[in-house]
Protein backbone atom coordinates (compact mmCIF):
# COMPACT_ATOMS: atom_id res chain seq x y z
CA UNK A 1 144.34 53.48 -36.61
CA UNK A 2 143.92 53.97 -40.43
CA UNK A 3 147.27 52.82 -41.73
CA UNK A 4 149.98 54.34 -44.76
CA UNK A 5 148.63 51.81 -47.02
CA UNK A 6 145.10 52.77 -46.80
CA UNK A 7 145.71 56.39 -46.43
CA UNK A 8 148.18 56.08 -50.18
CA UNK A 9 145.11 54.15 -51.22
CA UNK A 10 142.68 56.60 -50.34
CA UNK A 11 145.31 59.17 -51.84
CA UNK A 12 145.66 57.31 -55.27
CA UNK A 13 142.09 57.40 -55.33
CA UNK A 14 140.67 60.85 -54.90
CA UNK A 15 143.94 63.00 -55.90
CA UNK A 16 145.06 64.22 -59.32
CA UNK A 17 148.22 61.78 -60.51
CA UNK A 18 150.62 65.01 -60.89
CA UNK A 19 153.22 63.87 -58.36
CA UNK A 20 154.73 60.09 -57.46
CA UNK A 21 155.52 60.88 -54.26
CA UNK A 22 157.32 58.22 -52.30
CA UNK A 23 155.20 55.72 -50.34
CA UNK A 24 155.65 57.13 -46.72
CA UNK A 25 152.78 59.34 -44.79
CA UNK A 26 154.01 61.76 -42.49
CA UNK A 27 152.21 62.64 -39.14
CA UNK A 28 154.56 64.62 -37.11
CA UNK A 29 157.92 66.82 -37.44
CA UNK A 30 160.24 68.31 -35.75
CA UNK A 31 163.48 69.82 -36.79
CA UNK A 32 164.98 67.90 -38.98
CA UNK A 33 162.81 64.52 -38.15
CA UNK A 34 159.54 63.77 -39.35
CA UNK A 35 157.34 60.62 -37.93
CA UNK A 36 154.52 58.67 -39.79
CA UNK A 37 151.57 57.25 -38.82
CA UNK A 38 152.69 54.33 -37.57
CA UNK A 39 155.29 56.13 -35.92
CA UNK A 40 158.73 55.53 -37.39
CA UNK A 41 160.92 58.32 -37.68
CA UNK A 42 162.74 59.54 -40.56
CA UNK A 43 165.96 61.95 -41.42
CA UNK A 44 164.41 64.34 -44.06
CA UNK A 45 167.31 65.05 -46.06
CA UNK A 46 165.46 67.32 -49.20
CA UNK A 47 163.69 69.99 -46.95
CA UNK A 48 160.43 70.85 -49.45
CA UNK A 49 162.95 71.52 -51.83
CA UNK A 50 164.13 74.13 -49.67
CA UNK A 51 160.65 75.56 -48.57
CA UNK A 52 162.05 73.86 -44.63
CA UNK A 53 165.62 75.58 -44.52
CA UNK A 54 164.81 76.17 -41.09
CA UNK A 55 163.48 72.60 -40.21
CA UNK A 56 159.92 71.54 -39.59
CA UNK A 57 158.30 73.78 -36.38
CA UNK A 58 160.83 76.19 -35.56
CA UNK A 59 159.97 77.88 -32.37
CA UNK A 60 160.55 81.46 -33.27
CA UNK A 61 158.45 80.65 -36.69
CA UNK A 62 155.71 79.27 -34.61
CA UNK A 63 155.50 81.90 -32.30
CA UNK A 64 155.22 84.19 -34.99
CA UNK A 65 152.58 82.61 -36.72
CA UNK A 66 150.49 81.91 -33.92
CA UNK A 67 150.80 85.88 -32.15
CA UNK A 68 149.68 86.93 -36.03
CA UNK A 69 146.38 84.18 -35.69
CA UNK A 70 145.18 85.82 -32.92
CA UNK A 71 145.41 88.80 -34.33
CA UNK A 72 144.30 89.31 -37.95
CA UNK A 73 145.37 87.09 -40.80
CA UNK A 74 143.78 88.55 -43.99
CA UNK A 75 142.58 92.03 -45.07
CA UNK A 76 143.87 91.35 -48.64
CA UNK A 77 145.61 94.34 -50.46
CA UNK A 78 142.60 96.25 -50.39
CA UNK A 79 143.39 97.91 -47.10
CA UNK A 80 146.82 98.51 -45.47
CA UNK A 81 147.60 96.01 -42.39
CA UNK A 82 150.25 96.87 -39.66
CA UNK A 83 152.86 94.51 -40.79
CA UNK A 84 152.87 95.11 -44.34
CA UNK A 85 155.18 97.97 -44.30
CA UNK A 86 157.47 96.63 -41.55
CA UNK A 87 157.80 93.23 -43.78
CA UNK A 88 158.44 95.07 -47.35
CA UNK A 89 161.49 97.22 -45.30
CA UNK A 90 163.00 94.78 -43.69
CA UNK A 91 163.21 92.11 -46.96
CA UNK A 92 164.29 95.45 -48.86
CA UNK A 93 166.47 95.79 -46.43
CA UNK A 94 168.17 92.43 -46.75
CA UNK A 95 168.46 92.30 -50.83
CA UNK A 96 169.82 95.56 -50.50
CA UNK A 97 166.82 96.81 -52.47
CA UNK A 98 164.42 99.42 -52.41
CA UNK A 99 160.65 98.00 -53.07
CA UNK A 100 158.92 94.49 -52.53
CA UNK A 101 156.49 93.21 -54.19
CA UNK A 102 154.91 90.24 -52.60
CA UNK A 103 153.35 86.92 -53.90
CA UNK A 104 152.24 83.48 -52.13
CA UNK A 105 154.23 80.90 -54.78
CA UNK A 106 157.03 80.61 -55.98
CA UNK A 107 156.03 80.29 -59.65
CA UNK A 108 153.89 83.68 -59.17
CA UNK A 109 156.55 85.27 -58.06
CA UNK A 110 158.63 84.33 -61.17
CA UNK A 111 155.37 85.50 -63.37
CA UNK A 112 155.81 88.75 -61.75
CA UNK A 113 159.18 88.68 -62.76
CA UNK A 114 158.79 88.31 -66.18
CA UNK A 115 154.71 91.04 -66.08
CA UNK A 116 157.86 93.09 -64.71
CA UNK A 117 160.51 92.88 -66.68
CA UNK A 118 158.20 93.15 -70.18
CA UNK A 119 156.45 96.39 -68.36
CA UNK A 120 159.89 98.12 -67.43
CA UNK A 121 161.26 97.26 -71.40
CA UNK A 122 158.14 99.10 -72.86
CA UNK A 123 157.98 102.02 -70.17
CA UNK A 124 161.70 102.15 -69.17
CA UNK A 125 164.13 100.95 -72.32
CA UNK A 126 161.68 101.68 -74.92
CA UNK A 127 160.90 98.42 -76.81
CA UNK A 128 158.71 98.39 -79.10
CA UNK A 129 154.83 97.20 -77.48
CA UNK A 130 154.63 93.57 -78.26
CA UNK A 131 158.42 92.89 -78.84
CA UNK A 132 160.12 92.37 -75.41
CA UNK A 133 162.12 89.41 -74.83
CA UNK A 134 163.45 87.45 -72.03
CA UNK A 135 166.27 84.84 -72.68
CA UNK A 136 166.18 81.84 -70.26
CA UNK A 137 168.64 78.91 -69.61
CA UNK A 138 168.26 75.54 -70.82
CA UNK A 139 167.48 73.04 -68.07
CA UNK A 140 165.40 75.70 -66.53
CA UNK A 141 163.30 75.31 -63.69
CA UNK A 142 161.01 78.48 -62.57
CA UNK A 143 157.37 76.61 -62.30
CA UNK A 144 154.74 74.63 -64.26
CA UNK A 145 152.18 77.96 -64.84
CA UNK A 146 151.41 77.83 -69.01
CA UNK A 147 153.68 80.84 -69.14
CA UNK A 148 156.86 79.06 -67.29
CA UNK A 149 156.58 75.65 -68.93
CA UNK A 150 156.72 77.61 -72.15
CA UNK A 151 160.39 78.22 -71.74
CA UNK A 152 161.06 74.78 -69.66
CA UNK A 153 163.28 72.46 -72.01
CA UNK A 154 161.70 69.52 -70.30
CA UNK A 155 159.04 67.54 -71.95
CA UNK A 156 157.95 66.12 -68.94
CA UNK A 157 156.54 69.75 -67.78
CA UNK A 158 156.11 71.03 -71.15
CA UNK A 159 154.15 68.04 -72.93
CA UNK A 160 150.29 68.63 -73.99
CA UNK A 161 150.15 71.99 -72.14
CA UNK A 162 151.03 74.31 -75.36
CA UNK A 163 150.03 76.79 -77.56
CA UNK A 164 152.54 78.21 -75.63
CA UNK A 165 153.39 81.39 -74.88
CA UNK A 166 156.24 83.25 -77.11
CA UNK A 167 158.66 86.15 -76.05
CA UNK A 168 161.55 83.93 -74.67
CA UNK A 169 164.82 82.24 -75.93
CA UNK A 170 166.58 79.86 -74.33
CA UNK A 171 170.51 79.33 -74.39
CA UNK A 172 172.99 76.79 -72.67
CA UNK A 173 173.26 76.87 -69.20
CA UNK A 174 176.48 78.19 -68.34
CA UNK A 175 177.78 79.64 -71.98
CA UNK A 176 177.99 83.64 -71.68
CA UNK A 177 179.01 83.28 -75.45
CA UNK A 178 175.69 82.35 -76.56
CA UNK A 179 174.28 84.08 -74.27
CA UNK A 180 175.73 87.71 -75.23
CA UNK A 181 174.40 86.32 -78.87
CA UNK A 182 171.12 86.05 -77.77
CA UNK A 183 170.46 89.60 -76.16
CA UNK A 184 169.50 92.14 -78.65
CA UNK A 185 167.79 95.46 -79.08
CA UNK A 186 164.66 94.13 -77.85
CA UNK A 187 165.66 92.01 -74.88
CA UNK A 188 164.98 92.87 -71.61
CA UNK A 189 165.56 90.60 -69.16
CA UNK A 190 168.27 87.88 -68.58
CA UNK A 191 166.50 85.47 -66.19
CA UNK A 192 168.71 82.86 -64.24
CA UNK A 193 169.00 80.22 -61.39
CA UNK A 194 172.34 80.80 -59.84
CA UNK A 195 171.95 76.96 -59.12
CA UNK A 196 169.96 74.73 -61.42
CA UNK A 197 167.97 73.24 -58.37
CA UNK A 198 165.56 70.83 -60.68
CA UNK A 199 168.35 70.03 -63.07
CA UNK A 200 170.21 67.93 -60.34
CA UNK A 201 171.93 71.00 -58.23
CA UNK A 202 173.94 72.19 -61.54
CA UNK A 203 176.48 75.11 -60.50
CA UNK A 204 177.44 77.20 -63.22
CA UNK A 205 181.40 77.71 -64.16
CA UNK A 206 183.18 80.39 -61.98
CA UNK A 207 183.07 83.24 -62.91
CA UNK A 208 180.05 82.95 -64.84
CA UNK A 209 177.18 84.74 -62.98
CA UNK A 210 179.72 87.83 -62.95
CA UNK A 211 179.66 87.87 -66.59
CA UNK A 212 176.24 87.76 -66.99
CA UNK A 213 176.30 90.80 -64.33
CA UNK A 214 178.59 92.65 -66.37
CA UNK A 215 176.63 91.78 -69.88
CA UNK A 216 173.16 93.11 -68.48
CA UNK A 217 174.53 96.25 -67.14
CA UNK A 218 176.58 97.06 -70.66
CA UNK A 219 173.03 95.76 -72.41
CA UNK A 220 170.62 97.33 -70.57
CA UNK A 221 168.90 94.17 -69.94
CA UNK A 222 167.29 93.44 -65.93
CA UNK A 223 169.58 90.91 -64.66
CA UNK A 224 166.87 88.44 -62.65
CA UNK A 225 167.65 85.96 -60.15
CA UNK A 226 165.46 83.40 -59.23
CA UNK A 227 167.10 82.37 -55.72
CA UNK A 228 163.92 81.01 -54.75
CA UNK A 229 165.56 77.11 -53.81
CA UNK A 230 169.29 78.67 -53.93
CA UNK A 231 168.48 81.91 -51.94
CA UNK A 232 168.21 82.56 -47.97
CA UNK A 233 170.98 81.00 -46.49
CA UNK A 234 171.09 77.28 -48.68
CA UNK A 235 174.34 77.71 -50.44
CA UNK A 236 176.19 79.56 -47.42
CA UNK A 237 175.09 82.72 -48.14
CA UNK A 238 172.08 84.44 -47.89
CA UNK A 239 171.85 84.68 -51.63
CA UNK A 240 174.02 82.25 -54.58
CA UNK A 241 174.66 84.99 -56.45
CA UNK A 242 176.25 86.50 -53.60
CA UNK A 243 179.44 84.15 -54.37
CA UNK A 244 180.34 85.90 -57.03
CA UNK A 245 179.77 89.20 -55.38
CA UNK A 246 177.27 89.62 -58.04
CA UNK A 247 173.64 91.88 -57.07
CA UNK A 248 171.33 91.33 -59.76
CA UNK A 249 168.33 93.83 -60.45
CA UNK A 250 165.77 91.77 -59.39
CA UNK A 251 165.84 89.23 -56.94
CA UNK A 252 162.84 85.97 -57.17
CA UNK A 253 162.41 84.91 -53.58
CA UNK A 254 160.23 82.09 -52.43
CA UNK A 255 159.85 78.60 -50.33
CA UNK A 256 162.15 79.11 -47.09
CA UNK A 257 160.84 82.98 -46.65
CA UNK A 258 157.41 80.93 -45.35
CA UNK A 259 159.67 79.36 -42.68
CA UNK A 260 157.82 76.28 -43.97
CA UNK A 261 154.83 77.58 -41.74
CA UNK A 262 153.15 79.42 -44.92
CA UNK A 263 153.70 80.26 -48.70
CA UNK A 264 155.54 83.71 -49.17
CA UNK A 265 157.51 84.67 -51.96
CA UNK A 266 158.29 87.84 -53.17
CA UNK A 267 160.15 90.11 -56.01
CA UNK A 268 162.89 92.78 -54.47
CA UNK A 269 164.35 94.96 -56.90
CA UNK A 270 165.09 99.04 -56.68
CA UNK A 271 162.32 101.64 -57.57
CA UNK A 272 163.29 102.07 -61.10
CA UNK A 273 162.11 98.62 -61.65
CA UNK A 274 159.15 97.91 -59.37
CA UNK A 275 158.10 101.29 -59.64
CA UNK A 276 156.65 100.80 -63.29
CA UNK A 277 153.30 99.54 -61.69
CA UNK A 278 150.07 101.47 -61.20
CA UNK A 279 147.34 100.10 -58.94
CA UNK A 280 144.90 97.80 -60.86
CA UNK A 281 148.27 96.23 -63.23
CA UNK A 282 149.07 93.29 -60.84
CA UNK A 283 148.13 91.82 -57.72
CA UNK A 284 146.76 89.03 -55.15
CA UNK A 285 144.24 88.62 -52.70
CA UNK A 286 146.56 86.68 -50.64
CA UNK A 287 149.81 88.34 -51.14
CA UNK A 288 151.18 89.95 -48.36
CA UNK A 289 149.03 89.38 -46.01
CA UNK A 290 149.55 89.97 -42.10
CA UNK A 291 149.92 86.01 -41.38
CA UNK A 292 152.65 85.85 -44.18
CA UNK A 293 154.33 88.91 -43.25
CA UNK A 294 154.55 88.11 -39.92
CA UNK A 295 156.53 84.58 -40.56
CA UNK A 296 158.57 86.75 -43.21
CA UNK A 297 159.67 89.19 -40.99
CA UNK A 298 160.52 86.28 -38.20
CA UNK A 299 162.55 84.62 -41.47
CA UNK A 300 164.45 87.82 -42.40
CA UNK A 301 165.18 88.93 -38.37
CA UNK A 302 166.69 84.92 -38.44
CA UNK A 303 168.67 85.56 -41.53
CA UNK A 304 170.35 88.64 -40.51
CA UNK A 305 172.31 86.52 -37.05
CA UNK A 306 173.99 85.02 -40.34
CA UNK A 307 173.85 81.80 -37.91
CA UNK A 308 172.18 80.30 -40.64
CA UNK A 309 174.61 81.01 -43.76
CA UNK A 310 177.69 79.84 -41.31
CA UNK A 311 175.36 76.37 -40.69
CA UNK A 312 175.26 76.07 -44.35
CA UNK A 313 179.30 76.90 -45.28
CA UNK A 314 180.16 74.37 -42.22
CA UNK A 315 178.03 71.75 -42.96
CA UNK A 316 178.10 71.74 -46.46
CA UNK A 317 181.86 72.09 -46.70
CA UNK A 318 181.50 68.66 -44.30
CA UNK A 319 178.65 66.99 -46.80
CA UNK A 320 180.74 67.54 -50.09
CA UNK A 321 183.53 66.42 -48.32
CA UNK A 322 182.04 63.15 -47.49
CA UNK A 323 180.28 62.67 -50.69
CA UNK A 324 183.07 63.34 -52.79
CA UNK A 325 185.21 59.72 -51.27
CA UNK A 326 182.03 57.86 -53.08
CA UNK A 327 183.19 59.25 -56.04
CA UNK A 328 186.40 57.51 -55.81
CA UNK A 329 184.01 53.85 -54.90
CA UNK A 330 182.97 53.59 -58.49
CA UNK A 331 178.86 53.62 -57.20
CA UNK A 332 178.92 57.52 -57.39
CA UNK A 333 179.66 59.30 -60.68
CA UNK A 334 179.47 62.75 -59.78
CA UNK A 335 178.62 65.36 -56.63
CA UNK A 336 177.63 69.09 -57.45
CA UNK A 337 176.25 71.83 -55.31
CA UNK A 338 177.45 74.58 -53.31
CA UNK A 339 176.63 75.11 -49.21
CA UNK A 340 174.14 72.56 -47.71
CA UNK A 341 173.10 71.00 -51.28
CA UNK A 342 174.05 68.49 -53.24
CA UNK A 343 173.55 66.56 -56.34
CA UNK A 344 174.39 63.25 -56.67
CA UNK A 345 174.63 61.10 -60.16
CA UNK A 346 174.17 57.55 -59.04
CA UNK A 347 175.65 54.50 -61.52
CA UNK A 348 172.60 53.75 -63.16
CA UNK A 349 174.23 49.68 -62.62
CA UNK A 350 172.78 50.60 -58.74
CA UNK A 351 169.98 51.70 -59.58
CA UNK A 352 167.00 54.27 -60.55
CA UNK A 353 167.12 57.39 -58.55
CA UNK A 354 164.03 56.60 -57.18
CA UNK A 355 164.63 53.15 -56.07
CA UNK A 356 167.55 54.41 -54.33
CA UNK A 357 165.75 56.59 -52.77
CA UNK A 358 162.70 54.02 -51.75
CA UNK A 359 165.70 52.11 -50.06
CA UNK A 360 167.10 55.01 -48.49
CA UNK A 361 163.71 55.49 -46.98
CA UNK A 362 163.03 52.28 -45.75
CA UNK A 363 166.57 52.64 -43.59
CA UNK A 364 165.16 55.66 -41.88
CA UNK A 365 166.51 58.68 -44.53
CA UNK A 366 163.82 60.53 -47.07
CA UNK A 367 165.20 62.57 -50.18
CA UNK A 368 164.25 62.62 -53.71
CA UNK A 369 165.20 61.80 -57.19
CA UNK A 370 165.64 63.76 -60.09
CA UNK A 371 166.28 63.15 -63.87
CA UNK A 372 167.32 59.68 -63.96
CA UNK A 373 169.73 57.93 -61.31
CA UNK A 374 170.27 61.43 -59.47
CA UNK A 375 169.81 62.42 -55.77
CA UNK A 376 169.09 65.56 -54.95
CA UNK A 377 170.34 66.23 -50.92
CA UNK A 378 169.10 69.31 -49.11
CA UNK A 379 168.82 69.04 -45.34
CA UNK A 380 167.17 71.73 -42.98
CA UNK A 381 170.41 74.16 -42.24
CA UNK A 382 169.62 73.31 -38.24
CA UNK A 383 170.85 69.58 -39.18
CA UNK A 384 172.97 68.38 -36.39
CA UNK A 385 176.37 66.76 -37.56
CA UNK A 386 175.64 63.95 -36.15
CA UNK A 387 172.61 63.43 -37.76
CA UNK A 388 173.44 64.23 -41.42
CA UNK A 389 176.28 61.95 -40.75
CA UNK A 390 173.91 59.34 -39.84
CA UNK A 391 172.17 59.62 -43.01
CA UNK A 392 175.28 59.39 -44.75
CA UNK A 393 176.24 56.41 -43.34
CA UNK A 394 172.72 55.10 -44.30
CA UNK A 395 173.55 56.36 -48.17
CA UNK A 396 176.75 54.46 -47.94
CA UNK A 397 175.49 51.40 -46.57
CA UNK A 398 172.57 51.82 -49.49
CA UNK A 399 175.36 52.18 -52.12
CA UNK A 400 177.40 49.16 -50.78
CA UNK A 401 174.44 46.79 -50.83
């Protein structure tokens, strides 16, 4: 049997450097349990950043993927397929929204955010050609395309990959002061994470995402969510934004609408948005096809029981709960998040983030670090109690040692 070591060996070897993932090689999964090769089982506690909010295998998911493989899986956009239409309605459907336009990534689903946005503020609001601009939030994570990173405040993502590209201005996370001072004449687009997944689960102050609802509208500037880790049940709700009773004009969806099974994402807005495209303006072989939009629709059909969102409001109520009595322990500095998600600042005097989390995985429990000494905790929503308590009780005993 060809061991972890050799296979991170042969990994180090072959593979481009751009991740440090931790030292572990998964085999198997199931639910919220994944196995490795030498067949010790772990609690996965991050949930591909969210791409796994319905745990690793699901049977409905698998079903649906596997009917569609027997069928037809590509015909690319060149032709209609038979569950094309019945996957746009029903996401439409969802959002509340009247068209879909549907991607593989999450980071060309943002791209299409921003093609769209620019399009509708030169056909739509009239800005001048060449002028439109979207402001951004600092701390910002939407993807590592040339385009994205240009607007990413972190160096990390942003170093040696310039010229980069210009038509965006980015303001404080969280201040609708500056931000009202950054939207002029020529802005038209407002483009937001709800929840600042990357930037260690960052909520923004109450009331806050309203504001930015109300600013837009007054402005009119596209209000753009990128719910693509917060949306589809995470935080409780089937979208963040939703908290604040707050429908922006364009939603970015991504990771979880594959059901972890394949990469789907999407951009939902109403017809006087999407509907500035001609045929030949944007596109993708991949996008939409009839393998994707069958584990979509099984996704959205999973979503609607709202069995899901409840999951997320229960447990997560139960998770904060629990992680805010570390706070008061002196080894915890902080806990954000909202629903089934959770950032934790660690005293750096314990530790990196990352060797926390290396101990954390040799006692059975896998998440991942972010910026510094914090933990970023995301479960699959069909976590039992009894096992997220477990791996709480393995953070404590982490923390205590």
């Amino acid at each position: 049997m060809v061991t972890s070591a050799e296979l991170i060996a042969s990994s180090d070897a072959h593979s481009a450097h751009n991740y440090h993932p931790l030292p572990v090689v998964v085999s198997t999964a199931d639910g919220a349990w994944m196995t490795d090769v030498e067949g010790k089982r772990y609690l996965d506690m991050l949930a591909g950043y969210s791409a796994l909010n319905f745990g690793h295998g699901h049977p409905r998911l698998v079903a649906a993927a596997k009917a569609q493989l027997d069928r037809v899986t590509l015909t690319s956009r060149a032709f209609h397929h038979e569950r094309f239409a019945e996957f746009c309605a029903a996401l439409g459907e969802l959002c509340g929204k009247e068209m879909v336009l549907p991607m593989n990534t999450g980071a060309e689903a943002v791209e299409t955010a921003v093609k769209t946005a620019r399009k509708w503020g030169y056909r739509v609001k009239g800005v001048p050609d060449g002028r439109a601009k979207i402001v951004v939030a600092e701390n910002n994570f939407h993807g590592r395309t040339t385009t994205i990173v240009s607007f990413s405040t972190d160096e990390e993502a942003r170093a040696d990959f310039g010229p980069y590209t210009p038509g965006f201005e980015i303001v404080p996370y969280g201040d609708l002061a500056a931000l009202e001072a950054a939207v002029d004449e020529d802005t038209v687009a407002v483009l937001l994470e709800p929840v600042q997944g990357e930037a260690g689960v960052l909520v923004p102050p109450a009331g806050y995402l309203a504001g930015v609802r109300e600013l837009t509208r007054s402005r009119n500037v596209l209000f753009v969510a990128d719910e693509i880790q917060s949306g589809l049940g995470r935080t409780g709700a089937t979208f963040a934004c939703a908290h604040e009773d707050v429908v922006p004009d364009m939603y970015v969806l991504g990771k979880a609408l594959g059901g972890g099974v394949v990469p789907v994402s999407a951009v939902v807005a109403d017809r006087d948005v999407l509907g500035v495209y001609r045929p030949g303006e944007h596109g993708s072989t991949f996008g939409g096809n009839p393998l994707a939009c069958a584990v979509g629709l099984e996704v959205v059909a999973m979503l609607r029981t709202g069995e899901y969102q409840e999951r997320a409001r229960e447990l997560g109520e139960h998770l904060h709960r629990e992680l805010g009595l570390l706070t008061g322990e002196g080894v915890v500095r902080e806990v954000r998040g909202r629903g089934l998600w959770a950032g934790v600042d660690i005293d750096p005097a314990h530790g990196t983030g990352r060797e926390i989390s290396e101990r954390l995985m040799e006692r059975g429990v896998l998440v991942k670090d972010t910026h510094g000494s914090t933990l970023r905790i995301a479960p699959p929503l069909v976590i039992s109690k009894e096992d997220l308590d477990w791996g709480l009780d393995q953070l404590r005993a982490v923390l205590a040692g």
